[in-house]
PDB file of N, CA and C in Angstrom:
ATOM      1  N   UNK A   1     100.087  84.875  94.683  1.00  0.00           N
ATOM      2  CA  UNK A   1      99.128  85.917  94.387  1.00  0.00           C
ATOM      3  C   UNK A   1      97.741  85.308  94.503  1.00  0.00           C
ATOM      4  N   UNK A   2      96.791  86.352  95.328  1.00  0.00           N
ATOM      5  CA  UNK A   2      95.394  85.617  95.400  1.00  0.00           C
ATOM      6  C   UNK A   2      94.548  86.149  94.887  1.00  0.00           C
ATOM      7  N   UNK A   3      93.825  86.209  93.920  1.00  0.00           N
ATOM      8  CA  UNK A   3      92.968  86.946  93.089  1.00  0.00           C
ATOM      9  C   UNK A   3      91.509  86.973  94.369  1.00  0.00           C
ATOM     10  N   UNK A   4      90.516  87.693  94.013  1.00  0.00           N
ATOM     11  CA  UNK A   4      88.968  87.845  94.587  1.00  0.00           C
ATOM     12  C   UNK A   4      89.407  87.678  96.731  1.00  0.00           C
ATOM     13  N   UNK A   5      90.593  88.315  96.877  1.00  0.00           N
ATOM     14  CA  UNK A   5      90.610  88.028  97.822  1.00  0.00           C
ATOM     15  C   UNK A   5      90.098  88.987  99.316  1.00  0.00           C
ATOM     16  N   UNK A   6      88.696  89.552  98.564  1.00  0.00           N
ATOM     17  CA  UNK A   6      87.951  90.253  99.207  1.00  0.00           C
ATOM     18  C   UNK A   6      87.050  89.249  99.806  1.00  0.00           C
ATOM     19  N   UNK A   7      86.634  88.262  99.259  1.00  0.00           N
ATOM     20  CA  UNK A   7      85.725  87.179  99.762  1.00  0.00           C
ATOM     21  C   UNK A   7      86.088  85.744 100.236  1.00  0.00           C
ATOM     22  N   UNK A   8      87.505  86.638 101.314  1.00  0.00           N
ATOM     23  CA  UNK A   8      88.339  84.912 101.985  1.00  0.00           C
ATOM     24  C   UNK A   8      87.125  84.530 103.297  1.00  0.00           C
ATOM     25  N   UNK A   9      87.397  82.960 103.214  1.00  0.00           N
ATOM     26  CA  UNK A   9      86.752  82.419 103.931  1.00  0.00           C
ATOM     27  C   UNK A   9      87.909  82.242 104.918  1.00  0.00           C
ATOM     28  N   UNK A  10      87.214  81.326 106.430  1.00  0.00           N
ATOM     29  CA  UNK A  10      87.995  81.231 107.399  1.00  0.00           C
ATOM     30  C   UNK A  10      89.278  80.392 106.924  1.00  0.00           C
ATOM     31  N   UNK A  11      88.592  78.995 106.168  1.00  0.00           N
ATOM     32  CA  UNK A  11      90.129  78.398 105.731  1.00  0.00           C
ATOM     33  C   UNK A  11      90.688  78.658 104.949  1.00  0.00           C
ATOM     34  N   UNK A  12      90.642  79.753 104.105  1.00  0.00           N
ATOM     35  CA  UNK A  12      91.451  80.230 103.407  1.00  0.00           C
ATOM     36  C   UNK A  12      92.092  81.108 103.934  1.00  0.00           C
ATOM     37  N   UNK A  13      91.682  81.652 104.546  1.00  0.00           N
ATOM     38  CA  UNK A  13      92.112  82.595 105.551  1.00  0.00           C
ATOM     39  C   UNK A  13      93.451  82.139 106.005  1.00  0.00           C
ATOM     40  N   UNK A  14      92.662  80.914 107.035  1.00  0.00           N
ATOM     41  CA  UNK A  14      94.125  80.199 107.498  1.00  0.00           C
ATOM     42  C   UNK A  14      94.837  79.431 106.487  1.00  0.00           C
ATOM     43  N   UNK A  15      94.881  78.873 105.961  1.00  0.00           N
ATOM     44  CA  UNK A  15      95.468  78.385 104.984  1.00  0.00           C
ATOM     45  C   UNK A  15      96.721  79.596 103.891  1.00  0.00           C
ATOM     46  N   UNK A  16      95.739  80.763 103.811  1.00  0.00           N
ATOM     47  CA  UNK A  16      97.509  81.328 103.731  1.00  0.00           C
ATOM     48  C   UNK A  16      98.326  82.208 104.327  1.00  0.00           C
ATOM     49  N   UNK A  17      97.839  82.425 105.849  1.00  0.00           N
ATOM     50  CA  UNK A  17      98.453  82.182 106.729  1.00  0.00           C
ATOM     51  C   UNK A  17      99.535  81.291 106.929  1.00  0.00           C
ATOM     52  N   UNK A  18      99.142  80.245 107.265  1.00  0.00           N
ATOM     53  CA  UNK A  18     100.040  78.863 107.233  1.00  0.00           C
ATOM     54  C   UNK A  18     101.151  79.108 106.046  1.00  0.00           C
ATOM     55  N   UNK A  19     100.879  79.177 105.061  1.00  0.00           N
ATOM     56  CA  UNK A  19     101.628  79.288 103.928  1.00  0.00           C
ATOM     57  C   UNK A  19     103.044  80.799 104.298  1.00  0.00           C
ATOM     58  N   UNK A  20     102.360  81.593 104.662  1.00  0.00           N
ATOM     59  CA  UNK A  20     103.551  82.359 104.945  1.00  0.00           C
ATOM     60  C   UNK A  20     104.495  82.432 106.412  1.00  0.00           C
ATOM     61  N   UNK A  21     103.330  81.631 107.038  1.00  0.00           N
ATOM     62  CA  UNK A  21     104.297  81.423 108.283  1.00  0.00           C
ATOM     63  C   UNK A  21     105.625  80.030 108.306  1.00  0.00           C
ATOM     64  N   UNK A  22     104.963  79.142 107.841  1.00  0.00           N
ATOM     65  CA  UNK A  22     105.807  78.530 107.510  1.00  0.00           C
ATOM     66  C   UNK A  22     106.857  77.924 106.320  1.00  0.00           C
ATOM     67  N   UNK A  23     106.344  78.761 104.674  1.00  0.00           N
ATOM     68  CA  UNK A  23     107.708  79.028 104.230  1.00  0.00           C
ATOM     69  C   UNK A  23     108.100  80.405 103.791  1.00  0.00           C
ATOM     70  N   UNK A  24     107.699  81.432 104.606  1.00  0.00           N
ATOM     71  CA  UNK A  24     108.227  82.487 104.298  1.00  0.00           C
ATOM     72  C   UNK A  24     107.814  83.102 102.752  1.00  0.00           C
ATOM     73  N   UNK A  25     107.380  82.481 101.910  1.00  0.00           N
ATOM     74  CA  UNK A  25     106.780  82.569 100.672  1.00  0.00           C
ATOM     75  C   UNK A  25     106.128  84.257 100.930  1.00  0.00           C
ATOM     76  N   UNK A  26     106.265  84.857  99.944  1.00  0.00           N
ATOM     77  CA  UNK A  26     105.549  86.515  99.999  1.00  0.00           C
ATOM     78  C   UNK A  26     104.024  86.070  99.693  1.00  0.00           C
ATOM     79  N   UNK A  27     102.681  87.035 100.267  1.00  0.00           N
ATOM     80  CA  UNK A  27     101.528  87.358  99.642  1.00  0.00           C
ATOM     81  C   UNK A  27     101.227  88.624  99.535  1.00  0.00           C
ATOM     82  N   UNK A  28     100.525  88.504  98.162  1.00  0.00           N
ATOM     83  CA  UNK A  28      99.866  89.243  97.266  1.00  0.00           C
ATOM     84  C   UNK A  28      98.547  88.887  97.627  1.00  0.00           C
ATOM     85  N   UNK A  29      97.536  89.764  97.873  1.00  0.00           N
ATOM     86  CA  UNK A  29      96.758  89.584  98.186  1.00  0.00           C
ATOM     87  C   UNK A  29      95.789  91.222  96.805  1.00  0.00           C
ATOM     88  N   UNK A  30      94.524  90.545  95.825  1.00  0.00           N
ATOM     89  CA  UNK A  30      94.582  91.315  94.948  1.00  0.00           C
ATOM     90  C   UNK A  30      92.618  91.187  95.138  1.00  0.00           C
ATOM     91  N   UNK A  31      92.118  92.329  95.418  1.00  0.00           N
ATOM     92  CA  UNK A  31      90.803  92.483  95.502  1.00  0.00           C
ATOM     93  C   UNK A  31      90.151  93.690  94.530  1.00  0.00           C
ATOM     94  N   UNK A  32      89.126  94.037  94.775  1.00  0.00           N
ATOM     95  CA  UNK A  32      88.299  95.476  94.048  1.00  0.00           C
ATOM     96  C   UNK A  32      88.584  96.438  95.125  1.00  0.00           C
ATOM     97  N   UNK A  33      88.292  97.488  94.988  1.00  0.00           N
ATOM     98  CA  UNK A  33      88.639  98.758  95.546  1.00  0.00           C
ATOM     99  C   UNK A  33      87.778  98.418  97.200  1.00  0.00           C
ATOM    100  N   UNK A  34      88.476  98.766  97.980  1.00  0.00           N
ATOM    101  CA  UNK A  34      88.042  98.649  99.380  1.00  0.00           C
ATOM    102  C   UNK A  34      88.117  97.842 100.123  1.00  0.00           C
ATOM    103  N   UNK A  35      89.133  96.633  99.461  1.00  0.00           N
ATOM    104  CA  UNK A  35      89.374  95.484 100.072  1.00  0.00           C
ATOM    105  C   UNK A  35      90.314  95.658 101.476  1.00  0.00           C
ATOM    106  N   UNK A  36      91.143  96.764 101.515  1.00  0.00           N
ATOM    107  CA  UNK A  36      91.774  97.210 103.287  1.00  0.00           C
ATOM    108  C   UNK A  36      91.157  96.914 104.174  1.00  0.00           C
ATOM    109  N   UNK A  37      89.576  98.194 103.946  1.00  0.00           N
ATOM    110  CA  UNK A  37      88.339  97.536 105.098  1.00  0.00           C
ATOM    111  C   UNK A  37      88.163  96.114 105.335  1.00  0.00           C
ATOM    112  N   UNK A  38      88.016  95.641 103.942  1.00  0.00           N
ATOM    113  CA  UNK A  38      87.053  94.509 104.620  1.00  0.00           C
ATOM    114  C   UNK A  38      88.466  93.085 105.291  1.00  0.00           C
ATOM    115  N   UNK A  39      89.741  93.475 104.584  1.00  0.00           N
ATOM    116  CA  UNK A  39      90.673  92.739 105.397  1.00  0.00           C
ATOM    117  C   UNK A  39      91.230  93.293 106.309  1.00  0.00           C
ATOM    118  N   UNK A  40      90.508  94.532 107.279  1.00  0.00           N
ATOM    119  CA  UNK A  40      91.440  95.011 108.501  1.00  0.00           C
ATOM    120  C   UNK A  40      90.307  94.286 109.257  1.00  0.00           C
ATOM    121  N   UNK A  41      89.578  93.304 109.202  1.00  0.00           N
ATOM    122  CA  UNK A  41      88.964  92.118 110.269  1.00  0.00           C
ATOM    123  C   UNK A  41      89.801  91.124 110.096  1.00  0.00           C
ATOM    124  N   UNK A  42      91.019  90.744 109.468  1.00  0.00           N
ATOM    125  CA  UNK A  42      91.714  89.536 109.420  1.00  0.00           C
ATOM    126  C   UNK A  42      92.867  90.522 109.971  1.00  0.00           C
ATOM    127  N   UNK A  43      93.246  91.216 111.584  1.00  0.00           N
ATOM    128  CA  UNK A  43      94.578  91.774 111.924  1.00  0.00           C
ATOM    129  C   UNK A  43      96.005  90.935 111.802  1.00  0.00           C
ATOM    130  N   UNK A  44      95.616  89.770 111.579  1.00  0.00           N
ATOM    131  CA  UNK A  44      97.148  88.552 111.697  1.00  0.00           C
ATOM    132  C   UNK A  44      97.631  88.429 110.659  1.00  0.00           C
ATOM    133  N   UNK A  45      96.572  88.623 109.513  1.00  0.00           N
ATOM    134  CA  UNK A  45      96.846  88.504 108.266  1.00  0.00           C
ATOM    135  C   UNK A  45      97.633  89.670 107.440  1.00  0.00           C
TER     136      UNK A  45
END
């Protein structure tokens, strides 16, 4: 689970990426209201 995760940076970005690509581990990803928008610029994620 990632708390404030309206304000990911690039390596965090990738970094949990990485994390679910390679152990399958679930994310939670937990922001303030409108966080869809601002993570439909991360499409991989």
């Amino acid at each position: 689970m990632i708390g404030e995760a309206e304000r990911p940076s690039n390596t965090r970005t990738g970094y949990v990426r990485h994390l679910f690509d390679r152990s399958g581990i679930g994310v939670i990803l937990v922001g303030m209201p409108g966080i869809e928008k601002r993570m439909a610029r991360y499409p991989r994620l």
